[in-house]
Protein backbone atom coordinates (compact mmCIF):
# COMPACT_ATOMS: atom_id res chain seq x y z
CA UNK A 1 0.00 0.00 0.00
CA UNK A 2 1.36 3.37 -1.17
CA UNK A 3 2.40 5.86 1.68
CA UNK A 4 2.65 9.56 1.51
CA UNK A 5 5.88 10.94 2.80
CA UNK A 6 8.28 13.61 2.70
CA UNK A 7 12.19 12.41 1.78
CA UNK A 8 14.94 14.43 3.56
CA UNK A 9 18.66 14.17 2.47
CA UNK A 10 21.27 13.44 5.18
CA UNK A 11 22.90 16.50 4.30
CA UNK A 12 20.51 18.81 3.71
CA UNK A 13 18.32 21.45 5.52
CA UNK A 14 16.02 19.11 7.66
CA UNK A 15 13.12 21.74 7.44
CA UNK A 16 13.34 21.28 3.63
CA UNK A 17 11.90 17.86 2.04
CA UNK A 18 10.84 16.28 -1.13
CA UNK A 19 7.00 15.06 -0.90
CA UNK A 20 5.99 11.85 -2.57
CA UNK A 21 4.98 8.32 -2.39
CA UNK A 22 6.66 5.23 -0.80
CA UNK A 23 5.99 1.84 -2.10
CA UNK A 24 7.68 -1.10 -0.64
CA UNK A 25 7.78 -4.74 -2.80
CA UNK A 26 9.85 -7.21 -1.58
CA UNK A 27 12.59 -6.32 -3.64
CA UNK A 28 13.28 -2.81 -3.10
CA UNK A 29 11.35 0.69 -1.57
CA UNK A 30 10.78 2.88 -4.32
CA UNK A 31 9.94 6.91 -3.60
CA UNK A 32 7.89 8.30 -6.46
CA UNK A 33 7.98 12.40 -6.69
CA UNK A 34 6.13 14.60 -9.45
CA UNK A 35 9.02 17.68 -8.42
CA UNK A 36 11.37 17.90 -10.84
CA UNK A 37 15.13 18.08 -9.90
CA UNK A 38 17.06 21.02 -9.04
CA UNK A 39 19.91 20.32 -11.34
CA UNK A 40 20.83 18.59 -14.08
CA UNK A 41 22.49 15.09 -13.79
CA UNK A 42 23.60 12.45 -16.72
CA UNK A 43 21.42 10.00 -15.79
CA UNK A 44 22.33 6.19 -16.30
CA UNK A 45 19.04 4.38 -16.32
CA UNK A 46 18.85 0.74 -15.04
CA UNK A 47 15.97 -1.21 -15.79
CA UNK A 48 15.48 -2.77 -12.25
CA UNK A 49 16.31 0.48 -10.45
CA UNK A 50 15.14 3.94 -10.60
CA UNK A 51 17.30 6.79 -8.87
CA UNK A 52 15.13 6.84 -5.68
CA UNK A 53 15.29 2.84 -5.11
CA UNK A 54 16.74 1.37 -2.62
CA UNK A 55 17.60 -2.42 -2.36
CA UNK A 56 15.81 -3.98 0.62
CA UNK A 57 19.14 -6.00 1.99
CA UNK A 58 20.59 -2.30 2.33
CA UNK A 59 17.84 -1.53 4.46
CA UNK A 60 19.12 -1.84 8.64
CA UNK A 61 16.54 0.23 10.20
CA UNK A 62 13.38 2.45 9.17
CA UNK A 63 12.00 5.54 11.44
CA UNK A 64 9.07 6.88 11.76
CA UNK A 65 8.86 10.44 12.65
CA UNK A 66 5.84 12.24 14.26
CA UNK A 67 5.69 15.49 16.01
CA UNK A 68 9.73 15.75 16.68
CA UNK A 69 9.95 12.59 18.05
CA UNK A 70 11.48 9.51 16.04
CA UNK A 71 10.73 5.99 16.67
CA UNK A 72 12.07 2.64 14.92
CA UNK A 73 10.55 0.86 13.43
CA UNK A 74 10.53 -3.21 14.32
């Protein structure tokens, strides 16, 4: 079941986020955005992997984040 979320980079401002949808198979989690990047990047497309995938064996732990308070996930 999709989920609506908002993706922050590790680096970046954490009051600045990218909304979208996350979809998780069991294969990979997969964040799905209609805002268009910031920059320009040569893109080398894959045909099992889309820039925003991630591989579920990379996966050690998942949050959750409500009202300034994080929990993991188990």
């Amino acid at each position: 079941m999709p989920k609506r979320v908002i993706k922050y980079g590790a680096h970046d401002d954490p009051s600045k986020g990218t909304s979208g949808t996350l979809i998780c198979t069991n294969f990979r989690i997969s964040f799905i955005t209609t805002e268009r990047p910031k920059y320009n990047l040569i893109e080398i497309n894959n045909l099992l992997l889309s820039k925003e995938d991630i591989l579920l064996n990379s996966v050690e732990h998942i949050y959750v984040e409500q009202r300034n308070k994080r929990k993991r996930l188990t």
